[in-house]
PDB file of N, CA and C in Angstrom:
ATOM      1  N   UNK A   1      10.041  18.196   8.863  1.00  0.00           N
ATOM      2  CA  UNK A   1      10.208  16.980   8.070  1.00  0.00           C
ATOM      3  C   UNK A   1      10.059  17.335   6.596  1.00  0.00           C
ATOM      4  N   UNK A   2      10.812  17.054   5.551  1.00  0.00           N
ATOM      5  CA  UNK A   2      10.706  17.071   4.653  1.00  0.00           C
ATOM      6  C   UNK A   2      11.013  15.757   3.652  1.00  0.00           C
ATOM      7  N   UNK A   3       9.814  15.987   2.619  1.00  0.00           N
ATOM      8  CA  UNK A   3      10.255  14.735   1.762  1.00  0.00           C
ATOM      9  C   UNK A   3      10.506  14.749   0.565  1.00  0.00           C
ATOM     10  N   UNK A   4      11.589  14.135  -0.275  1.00  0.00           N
ATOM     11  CA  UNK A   4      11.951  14.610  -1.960  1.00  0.00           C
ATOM     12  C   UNK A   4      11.852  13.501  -2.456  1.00  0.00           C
ATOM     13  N   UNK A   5      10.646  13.515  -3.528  1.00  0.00           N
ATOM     14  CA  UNK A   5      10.534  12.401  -4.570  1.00  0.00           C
ATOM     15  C   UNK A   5      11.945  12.715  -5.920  1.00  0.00           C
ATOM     16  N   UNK A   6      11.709  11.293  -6.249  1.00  0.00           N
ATOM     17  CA  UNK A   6      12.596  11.108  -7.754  1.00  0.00           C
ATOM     18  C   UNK A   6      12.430  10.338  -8.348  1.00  0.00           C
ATOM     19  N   UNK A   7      12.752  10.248  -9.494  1.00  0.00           N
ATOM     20  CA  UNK A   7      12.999   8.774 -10.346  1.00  0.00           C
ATOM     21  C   UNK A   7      11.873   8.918 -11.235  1.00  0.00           C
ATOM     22  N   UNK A   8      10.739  10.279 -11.747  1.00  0.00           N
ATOM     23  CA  UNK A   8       9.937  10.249 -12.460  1.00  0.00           C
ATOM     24  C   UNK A   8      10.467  10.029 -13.953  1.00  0.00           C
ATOM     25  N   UNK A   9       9.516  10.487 -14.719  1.00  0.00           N
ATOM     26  CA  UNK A   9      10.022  10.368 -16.156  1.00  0.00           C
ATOM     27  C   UNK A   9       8.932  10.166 -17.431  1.00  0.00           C
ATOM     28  N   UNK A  10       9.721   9.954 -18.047  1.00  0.00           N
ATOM     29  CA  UNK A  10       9.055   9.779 -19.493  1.00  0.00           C
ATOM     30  C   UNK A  10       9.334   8.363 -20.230  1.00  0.00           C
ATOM     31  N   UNK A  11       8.020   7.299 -19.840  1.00  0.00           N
ATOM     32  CA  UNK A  11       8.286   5.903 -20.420  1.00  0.00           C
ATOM     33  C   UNK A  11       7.241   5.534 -21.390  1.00  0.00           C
ATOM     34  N   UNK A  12       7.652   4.314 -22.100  1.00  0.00           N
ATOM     35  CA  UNK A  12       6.631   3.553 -23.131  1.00  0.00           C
ATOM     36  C   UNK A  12       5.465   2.684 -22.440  1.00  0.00           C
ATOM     37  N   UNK A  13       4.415   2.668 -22.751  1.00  0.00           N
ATOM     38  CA  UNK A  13       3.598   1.146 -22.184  1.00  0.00           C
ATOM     39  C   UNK A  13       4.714   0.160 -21.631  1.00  0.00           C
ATOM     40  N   UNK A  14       4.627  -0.195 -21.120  1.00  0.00           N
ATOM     41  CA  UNK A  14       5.297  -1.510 -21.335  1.00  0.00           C
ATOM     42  C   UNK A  14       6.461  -1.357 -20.154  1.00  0.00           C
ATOM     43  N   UNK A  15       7.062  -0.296 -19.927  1.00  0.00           N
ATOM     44  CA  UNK A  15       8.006  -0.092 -19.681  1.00  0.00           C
ATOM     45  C   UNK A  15       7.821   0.159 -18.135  1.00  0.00           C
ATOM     46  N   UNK A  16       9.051   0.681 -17.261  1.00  0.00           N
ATOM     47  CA  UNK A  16       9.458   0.631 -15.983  1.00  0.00           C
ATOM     48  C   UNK A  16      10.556   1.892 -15.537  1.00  0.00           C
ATOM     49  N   UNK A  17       9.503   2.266 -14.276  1.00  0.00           N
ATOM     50  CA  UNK A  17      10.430   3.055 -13.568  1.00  0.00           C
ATOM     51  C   UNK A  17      10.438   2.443 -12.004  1.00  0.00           C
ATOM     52  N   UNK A  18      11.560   3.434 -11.356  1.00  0.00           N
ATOM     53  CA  UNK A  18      11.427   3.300 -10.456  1.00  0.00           C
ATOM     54  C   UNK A  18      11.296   4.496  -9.523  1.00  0.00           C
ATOM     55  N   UNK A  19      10.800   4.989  -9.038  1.00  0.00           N
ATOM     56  CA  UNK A  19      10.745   5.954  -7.518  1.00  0.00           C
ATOM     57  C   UNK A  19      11.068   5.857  -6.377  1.00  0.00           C
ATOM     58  N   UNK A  20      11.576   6.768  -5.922  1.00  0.00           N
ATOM     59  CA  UNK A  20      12.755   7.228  -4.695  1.00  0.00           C
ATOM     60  C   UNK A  20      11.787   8.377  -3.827  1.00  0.00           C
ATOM     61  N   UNK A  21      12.300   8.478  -2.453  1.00  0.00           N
ATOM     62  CA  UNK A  21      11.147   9.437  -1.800  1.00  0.00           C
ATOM     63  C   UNK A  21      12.768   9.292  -0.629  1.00  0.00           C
ATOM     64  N   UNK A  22      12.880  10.378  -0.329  1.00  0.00           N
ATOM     65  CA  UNK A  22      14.229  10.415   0.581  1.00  0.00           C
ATOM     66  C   UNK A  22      13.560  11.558   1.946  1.00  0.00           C
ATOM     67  N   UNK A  23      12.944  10.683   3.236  1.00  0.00           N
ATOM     68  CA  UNK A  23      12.862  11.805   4.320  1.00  0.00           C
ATOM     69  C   UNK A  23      13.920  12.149   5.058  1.00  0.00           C
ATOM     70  N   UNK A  24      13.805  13.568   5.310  1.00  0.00           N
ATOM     71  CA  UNK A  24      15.016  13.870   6.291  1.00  0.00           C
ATOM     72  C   UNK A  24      14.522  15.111   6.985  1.00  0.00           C
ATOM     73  N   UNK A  25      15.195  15.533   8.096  1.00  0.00           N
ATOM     74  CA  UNK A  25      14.856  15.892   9.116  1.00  0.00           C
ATOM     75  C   UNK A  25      14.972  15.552  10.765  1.00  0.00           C
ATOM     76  N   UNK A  26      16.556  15.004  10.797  1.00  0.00           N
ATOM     77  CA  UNK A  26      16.325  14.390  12.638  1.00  0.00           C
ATOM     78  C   UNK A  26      15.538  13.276  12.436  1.00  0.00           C
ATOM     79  N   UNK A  27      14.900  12.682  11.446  1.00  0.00           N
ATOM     80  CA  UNK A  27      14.030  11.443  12.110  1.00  0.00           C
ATOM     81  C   UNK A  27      14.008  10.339  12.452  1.00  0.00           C
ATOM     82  N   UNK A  28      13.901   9.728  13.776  1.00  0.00           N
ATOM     83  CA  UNK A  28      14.187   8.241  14.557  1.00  0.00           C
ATOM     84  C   UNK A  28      13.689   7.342  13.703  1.00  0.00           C
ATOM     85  N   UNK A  29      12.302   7.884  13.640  1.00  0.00           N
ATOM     86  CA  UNK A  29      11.428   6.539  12.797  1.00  0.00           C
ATOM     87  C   UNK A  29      10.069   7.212  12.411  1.00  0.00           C
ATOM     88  N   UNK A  30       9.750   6.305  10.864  1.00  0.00           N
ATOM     89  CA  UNK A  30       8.416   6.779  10.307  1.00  0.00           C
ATOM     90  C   UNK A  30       7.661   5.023  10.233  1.00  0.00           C
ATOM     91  N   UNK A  31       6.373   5.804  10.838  1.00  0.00           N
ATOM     92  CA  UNK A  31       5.136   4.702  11.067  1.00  0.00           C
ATOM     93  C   UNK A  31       5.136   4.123   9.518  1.00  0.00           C
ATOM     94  N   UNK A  32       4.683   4.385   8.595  1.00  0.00           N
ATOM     95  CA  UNK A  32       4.117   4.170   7.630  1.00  0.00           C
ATOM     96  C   UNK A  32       4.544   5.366   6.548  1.00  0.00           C
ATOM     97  N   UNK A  33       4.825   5.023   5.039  1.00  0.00           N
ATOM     98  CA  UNK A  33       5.348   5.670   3.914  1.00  0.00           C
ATOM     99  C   UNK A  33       4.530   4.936   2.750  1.00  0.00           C
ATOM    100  N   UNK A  34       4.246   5.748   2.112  1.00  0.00           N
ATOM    101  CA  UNK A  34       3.492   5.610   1.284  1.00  0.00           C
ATOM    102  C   UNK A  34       3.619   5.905  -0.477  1.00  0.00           C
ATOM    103  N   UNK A  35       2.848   6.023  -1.385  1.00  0.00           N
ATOM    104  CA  UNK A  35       2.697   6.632  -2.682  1.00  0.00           C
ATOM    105  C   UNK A  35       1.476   7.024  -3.028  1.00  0.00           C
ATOM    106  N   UNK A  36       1.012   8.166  -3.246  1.00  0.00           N
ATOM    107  CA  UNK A  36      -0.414   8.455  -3.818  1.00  0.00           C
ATOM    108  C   UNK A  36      -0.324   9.117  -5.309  1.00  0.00           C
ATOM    109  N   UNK A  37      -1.069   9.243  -5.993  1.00  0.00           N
ATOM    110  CA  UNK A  37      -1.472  10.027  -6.930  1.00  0.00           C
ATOM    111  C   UNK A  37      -2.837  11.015  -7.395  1.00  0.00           C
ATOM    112  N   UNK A  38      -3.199  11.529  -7.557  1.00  0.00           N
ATOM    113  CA  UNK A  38      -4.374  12.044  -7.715  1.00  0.00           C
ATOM    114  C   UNK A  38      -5.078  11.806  -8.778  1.00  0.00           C
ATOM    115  N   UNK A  39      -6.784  11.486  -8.439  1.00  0.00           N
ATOM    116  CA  UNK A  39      -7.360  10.989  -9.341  1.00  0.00           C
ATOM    117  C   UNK A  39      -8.676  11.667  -9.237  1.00  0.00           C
ATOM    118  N   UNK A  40      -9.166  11.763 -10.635  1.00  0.00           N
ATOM    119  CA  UNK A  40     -10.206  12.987 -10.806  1.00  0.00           C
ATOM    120  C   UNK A  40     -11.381  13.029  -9.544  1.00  0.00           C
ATOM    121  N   UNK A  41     -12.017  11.114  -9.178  1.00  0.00           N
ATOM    122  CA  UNK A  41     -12.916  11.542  -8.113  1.00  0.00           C
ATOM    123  C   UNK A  41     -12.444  11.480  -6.943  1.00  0.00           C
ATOM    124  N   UNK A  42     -10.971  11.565  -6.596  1.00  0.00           N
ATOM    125  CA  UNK A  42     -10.118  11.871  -5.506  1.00  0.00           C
ATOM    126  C   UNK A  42      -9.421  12.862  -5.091  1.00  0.00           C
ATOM    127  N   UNK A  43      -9.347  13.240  -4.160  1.00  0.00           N
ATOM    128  CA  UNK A  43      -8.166  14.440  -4.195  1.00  0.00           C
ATOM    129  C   UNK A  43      -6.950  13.793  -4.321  1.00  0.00           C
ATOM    130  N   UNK A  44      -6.462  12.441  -3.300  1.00  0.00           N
ATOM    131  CA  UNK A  44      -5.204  11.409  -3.922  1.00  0.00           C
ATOM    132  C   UNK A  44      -5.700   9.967  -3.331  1.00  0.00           C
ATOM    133  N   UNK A  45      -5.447   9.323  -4.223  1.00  0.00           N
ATOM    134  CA  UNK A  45      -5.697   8.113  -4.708  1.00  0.00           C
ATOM    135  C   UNK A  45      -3.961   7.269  -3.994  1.00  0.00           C
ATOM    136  N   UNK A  46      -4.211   6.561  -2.995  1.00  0.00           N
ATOM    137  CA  UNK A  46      -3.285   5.501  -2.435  1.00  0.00           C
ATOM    138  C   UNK A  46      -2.952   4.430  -3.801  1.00  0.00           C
ATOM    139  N   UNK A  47      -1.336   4.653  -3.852  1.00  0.00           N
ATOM    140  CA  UNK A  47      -1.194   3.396  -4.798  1.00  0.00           C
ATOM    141  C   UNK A  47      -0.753   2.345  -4.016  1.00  0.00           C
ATOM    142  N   UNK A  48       0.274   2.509  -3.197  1.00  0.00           N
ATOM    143  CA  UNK A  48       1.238   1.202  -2.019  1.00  0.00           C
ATOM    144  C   UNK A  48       1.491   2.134  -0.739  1.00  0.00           C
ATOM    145  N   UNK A  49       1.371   1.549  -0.298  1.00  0.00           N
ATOM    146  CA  UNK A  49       1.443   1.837   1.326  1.00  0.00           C
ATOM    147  C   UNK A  49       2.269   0.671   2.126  1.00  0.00           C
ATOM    148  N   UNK A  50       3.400   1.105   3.127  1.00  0.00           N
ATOM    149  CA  UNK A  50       4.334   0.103   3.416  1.00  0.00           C
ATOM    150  C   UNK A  50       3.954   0.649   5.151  1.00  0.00           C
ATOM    151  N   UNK A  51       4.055   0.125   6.269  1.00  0.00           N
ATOM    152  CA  UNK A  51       4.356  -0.091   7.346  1.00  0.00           C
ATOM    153  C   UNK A  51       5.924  -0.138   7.741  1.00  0.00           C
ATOM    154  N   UNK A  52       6.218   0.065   8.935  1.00  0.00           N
ATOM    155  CA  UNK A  52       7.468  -0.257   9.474  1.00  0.00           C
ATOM    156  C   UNK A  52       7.976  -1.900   9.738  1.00  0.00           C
ATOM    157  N   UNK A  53       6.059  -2.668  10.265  1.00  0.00           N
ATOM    158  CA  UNK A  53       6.456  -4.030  10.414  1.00  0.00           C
ATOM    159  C   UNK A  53       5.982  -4.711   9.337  1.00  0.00           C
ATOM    160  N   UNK A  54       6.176  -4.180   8.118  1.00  0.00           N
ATOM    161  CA  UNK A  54       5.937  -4.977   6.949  1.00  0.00           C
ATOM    162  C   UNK A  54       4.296  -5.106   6.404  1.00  0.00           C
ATOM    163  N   UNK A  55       3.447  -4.456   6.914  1.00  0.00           N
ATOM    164  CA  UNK A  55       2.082  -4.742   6.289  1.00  0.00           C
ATOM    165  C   UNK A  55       2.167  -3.084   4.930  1.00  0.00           C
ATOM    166  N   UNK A  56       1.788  -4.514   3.808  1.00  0.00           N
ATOM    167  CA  UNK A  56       1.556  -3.450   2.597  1.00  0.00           C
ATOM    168  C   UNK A  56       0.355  -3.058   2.094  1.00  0.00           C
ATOM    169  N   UNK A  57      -0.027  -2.447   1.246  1.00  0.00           N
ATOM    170  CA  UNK A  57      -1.675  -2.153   1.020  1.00  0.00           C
ATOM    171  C   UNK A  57      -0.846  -1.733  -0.442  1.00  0.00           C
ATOM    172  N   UNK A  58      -1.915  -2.607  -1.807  1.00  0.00           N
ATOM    173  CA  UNK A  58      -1.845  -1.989  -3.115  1.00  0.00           C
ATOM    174  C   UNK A  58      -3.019  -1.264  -3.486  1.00  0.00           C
ATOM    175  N   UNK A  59      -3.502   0.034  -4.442  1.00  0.00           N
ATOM    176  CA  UNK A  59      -4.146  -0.327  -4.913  1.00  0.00           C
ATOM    177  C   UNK A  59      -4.565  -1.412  -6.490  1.00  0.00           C
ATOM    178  N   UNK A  60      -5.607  -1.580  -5.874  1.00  0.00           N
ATOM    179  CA  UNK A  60      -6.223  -2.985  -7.090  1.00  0.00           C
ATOM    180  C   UNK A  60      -5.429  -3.174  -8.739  1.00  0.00           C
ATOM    181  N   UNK A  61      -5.759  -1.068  -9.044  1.00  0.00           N
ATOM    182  CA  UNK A  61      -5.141  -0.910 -10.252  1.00  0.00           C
ATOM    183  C   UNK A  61      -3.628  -1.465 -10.659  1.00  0.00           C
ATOM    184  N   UNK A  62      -2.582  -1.375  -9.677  1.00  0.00           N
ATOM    185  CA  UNK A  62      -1.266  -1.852  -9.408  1.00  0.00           C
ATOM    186  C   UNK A  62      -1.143  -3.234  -9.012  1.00  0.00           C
ATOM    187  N   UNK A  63      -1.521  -3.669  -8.408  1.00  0.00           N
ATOM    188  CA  UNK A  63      -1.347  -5.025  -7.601  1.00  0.00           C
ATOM    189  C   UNK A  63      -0.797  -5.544  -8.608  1.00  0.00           C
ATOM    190  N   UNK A  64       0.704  -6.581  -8.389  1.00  0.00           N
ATOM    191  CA  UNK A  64       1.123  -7.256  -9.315  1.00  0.00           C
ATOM    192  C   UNK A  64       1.894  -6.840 -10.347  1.00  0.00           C
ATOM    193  N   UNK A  65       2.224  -5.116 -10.411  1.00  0.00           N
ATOM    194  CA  UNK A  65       3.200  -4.707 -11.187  1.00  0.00           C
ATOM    195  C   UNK A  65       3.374  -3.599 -10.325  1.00  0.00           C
ATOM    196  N   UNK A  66       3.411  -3.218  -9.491  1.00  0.00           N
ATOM    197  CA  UNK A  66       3.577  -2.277  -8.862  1.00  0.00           C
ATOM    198  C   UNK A  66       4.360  -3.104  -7.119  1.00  0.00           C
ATOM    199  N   UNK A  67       5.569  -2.093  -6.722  1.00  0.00           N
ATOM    200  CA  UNK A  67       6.422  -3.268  -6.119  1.00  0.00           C
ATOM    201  C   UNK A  67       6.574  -2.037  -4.481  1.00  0.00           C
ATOM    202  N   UNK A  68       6.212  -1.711  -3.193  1.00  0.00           N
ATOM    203  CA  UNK A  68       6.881  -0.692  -2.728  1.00  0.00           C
ATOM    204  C   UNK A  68       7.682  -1.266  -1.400  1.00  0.00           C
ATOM    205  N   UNK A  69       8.924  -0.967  -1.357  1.00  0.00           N
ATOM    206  CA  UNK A  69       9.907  -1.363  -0.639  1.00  0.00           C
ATOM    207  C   UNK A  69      10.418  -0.211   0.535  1.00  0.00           C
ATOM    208  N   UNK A  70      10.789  -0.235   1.692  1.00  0.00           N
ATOM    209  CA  UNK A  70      11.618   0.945   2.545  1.00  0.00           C
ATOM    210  C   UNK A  70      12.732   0.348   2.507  1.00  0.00           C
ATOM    211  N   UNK A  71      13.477   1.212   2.966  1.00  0.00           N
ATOM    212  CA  UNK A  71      14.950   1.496   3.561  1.00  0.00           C
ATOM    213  C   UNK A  71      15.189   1.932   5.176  1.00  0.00           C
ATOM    214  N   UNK A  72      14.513   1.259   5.937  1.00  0.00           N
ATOM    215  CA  UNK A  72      13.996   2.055   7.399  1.00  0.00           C
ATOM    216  C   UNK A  72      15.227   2.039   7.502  1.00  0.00           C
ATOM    217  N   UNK A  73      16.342   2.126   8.090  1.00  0.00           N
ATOM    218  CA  UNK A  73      17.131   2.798   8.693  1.00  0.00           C
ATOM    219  C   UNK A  73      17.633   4.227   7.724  1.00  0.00           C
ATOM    220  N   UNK A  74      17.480   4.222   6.513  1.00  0.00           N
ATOM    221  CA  UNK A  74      18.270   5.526   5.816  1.00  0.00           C
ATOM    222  C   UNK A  74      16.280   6.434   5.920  1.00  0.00           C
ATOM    223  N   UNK A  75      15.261   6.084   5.941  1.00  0.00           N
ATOM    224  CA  UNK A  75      14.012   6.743   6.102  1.00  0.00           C
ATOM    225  C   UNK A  75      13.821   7.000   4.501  1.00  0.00           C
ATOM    226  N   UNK A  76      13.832   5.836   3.727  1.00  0.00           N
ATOM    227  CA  UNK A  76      13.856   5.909   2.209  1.00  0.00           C
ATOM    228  C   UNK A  76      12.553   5.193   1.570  1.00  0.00           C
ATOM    229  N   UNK A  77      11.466   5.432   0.968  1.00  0.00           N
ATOM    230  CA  UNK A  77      10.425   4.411  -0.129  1.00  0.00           C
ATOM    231  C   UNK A  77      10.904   4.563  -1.015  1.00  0.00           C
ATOM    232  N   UNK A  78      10.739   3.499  -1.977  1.00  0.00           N
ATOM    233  CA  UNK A  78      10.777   3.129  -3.005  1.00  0.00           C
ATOM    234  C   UNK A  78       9.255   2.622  -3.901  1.00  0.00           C
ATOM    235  N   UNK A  79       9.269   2.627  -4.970  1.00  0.00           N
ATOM    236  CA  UNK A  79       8.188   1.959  -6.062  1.00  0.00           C
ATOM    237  C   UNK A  79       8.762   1.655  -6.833  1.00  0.00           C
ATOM    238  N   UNK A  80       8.850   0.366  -7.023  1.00  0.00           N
ATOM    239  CA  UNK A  80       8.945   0.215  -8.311  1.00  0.00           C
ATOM    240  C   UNK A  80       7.776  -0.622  -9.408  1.00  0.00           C
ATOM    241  N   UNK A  81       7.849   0.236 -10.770  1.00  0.00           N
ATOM    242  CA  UNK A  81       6.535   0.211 -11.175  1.00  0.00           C
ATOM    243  C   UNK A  81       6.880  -0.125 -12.688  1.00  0.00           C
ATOM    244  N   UNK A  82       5.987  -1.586 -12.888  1.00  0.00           N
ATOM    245  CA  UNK A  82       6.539  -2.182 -13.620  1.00  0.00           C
ATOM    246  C   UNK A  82       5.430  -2.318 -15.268  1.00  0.00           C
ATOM    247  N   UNK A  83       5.348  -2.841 -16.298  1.00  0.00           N
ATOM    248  CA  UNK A  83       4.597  -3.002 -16.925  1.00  0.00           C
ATOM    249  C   UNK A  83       3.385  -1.547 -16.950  1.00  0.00           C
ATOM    250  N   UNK A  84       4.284  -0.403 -17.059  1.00  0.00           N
ATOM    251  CA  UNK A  84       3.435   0.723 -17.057  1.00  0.00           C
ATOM    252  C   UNK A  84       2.192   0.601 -18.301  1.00  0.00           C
ATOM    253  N   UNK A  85       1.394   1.480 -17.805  1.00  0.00           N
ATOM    254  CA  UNK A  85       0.074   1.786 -18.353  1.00  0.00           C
ATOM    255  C   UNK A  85      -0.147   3.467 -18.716  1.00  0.00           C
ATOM    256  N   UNK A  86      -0.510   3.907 -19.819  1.00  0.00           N
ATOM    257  CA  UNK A  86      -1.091   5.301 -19.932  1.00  0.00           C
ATOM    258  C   UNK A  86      -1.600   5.924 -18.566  1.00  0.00           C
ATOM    259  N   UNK A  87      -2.896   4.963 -18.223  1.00  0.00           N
ATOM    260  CA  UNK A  87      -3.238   5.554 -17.112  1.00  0.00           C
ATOM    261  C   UNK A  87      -2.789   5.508 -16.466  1.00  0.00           C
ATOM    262  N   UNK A  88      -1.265   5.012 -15.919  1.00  0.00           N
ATOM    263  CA  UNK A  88      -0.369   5.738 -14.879  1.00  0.00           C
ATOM    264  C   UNK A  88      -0.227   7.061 -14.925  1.00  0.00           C
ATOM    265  N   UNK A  89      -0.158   7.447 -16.071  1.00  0.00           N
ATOM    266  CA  UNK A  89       0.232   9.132 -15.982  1.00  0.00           C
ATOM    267  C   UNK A  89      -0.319   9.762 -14.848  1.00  0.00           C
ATOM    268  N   UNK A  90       0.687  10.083 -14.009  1.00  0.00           N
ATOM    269  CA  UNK A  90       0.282  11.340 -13.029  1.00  0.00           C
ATOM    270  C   UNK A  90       1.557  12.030 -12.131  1.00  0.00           C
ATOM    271  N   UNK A  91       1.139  12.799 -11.267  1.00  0.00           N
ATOM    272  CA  UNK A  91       2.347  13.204 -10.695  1.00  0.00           C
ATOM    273  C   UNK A  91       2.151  12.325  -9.253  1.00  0.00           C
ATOM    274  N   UNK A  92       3.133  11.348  -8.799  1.00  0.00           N
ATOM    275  CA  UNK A  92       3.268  10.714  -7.534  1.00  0.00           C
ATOM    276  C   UNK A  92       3.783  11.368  -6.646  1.00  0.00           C
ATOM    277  N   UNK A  93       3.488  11.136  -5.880  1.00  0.00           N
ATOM    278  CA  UNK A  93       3.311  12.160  -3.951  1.00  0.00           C
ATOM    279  C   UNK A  93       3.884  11.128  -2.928  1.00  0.00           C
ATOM    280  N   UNK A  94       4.612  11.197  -2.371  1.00  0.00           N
ATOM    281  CA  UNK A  94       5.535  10.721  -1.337  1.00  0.00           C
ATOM    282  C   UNK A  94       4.546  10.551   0.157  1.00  0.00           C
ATOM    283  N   UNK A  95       4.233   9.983   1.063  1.00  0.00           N
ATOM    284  CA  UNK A  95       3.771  10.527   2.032  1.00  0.00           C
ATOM    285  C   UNK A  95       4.809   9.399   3.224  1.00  0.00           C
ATOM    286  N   UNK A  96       4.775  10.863   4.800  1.00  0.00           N
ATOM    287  CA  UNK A  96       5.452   9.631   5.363  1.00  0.00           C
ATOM    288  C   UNK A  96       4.159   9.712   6.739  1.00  0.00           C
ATOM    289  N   UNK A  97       4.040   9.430   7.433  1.00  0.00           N
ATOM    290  CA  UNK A  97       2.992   8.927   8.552  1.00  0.00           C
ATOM    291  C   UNK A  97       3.455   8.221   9.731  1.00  0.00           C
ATOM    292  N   UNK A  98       3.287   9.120  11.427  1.00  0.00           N
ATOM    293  CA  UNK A  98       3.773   8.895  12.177  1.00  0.00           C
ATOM    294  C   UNK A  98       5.220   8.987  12.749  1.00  0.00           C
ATOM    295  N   UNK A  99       5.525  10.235  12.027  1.00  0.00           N
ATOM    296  CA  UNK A  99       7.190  10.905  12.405  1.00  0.00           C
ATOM    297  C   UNK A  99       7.540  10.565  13.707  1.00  0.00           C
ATOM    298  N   UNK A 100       8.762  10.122  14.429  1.00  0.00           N
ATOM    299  CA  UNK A 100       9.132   9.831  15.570  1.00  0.00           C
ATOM    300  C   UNK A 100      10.180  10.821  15.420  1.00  0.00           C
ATOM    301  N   UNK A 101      10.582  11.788  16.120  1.00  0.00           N
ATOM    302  CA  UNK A 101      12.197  12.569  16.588  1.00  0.00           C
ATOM    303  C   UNK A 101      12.567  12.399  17.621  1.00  0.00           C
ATOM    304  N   UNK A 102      13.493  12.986  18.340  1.00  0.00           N
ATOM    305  CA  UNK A 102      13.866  13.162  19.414  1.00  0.00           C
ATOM    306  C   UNK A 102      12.681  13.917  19.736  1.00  0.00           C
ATOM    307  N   UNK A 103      11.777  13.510  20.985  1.00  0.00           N
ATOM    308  CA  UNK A 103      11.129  14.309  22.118  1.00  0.00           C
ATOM    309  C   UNK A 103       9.818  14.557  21.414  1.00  0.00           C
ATOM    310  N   UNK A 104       9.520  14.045  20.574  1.00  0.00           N
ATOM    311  CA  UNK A 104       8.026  14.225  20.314  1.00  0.00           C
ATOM    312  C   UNK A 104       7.549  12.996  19.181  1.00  0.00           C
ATOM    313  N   UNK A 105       6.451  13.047  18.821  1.00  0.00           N
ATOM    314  CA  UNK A 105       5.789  12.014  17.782  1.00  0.00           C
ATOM    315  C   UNK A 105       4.715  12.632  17.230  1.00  0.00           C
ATOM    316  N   UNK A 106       4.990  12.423  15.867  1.00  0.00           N
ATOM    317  CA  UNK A 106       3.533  13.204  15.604  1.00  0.00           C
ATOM    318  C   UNK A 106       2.900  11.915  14.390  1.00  0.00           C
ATOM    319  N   UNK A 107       1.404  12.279  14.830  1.00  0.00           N
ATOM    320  CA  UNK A 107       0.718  11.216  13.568  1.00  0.00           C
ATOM    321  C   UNK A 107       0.288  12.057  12.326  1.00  0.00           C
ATOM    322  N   UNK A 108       0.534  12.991  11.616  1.00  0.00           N
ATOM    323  CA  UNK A 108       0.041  13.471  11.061  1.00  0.00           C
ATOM    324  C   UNK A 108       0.690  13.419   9.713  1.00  0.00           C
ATOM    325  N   UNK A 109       0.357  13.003   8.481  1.00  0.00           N
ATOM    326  CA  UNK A 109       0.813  13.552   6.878  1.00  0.00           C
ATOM    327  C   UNK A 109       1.415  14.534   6.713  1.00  0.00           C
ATOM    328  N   UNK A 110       2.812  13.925   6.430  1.00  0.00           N
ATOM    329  CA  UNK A 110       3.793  14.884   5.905  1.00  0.00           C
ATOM    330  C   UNK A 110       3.729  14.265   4.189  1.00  0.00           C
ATOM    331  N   UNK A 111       3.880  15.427   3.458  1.00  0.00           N
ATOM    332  CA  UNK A 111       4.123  15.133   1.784  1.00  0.00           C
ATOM    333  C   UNK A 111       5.254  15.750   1.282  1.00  0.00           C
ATOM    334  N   UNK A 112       5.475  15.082   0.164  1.00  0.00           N
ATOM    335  CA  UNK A 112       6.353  15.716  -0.738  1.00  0.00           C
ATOM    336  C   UNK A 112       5.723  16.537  -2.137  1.00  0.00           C
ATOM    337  N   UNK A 113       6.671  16.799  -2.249  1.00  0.00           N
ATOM    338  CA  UNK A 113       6.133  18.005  -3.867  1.00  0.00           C
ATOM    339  C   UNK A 113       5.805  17.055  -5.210  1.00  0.00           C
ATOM    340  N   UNK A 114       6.285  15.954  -5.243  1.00  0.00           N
ATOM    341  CA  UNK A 114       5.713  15.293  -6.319  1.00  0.00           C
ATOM    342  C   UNK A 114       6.717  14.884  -7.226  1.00  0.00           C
ATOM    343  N   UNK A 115       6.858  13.837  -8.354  1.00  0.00           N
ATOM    344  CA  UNK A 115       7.619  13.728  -9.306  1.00  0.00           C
ATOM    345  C   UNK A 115       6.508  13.179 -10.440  1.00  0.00           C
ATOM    346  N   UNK A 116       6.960  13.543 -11.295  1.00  0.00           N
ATOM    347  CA  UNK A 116       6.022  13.437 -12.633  1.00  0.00           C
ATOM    348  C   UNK A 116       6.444  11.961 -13.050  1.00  0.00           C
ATOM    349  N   UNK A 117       5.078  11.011 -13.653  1.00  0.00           N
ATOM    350  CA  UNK A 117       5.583  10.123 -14.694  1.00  0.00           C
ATOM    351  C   UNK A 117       4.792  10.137 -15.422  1.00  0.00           C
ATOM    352  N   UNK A 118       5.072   9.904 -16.835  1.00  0.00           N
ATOM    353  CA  UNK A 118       4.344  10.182 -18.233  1.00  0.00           C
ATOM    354  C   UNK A 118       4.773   9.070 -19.032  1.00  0.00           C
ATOM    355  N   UNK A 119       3.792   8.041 -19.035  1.00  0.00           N
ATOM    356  CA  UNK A 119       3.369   6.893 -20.133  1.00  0.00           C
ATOM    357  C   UNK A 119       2.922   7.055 -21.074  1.00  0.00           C
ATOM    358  N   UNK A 120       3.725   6.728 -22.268  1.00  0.00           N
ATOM    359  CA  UNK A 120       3.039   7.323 -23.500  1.00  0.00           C
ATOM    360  C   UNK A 120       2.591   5.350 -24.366  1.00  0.00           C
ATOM    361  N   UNK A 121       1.897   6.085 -25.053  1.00  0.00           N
ATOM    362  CA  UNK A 121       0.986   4.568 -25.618  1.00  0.00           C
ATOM    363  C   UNK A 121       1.655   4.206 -26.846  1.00  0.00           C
TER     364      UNK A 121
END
């Protein structure tokens, strides 16, 4: 399974991106897809977390400008992240959870390599 983030960048306060996370690999279906970032007293810090049957999880810091959507049949997350903040700056991490293929299932964290976003003040 592999996963490729996109859509990082270089924005103002104020401003908006959006992020792309594209899994592929044979896969039927993913349990749960996610966004993390890493934060100093974390190793990664959950920003949105999406389910297959629709249950989302923000964190607090985001709630309300921070938006995360799938694409379950193409195996696609999205963020979109709105009214950025400095302390967004970080590199965001893709995760997908509960891979289904042909002939097996696994529950375990698969990640991606990351895409950078950089809020400048």
């Amino acid at each position: 399974v592999h996963l490729a983030e996109s859509g990082g960048g270089l924005v103002q306060a104020g401003g908006s991106l959006r992020l792309s996370c594209a899994a592929r690999g044979c896969i039927l279906s993913i349990d749960r897809m996610a966004w993390y970032r890493p934060r100093p007293e974390n190793q990664r810090a959950l920003v949105a977390g999406l389910t297959s049957n629709g249950t989302g999880k923000y964190a607090d810091s985001v709630k309300g400008r921070f938006t995360i959507s799938r694409d379950i049949a193409n195996n696609m997350v999205y963020l979109q992240m709105n009214s950025l903040k400095p302390e967004d700056t970080a590199v965001y991490h893709c995760s997908a959870t509960g891979v289904r293929r042909s002939g097996s299932y696994v529950l375990r964290d698969y990640w991606g390599q990351g895409t950078q976003v950089a809020v400048s003040s």
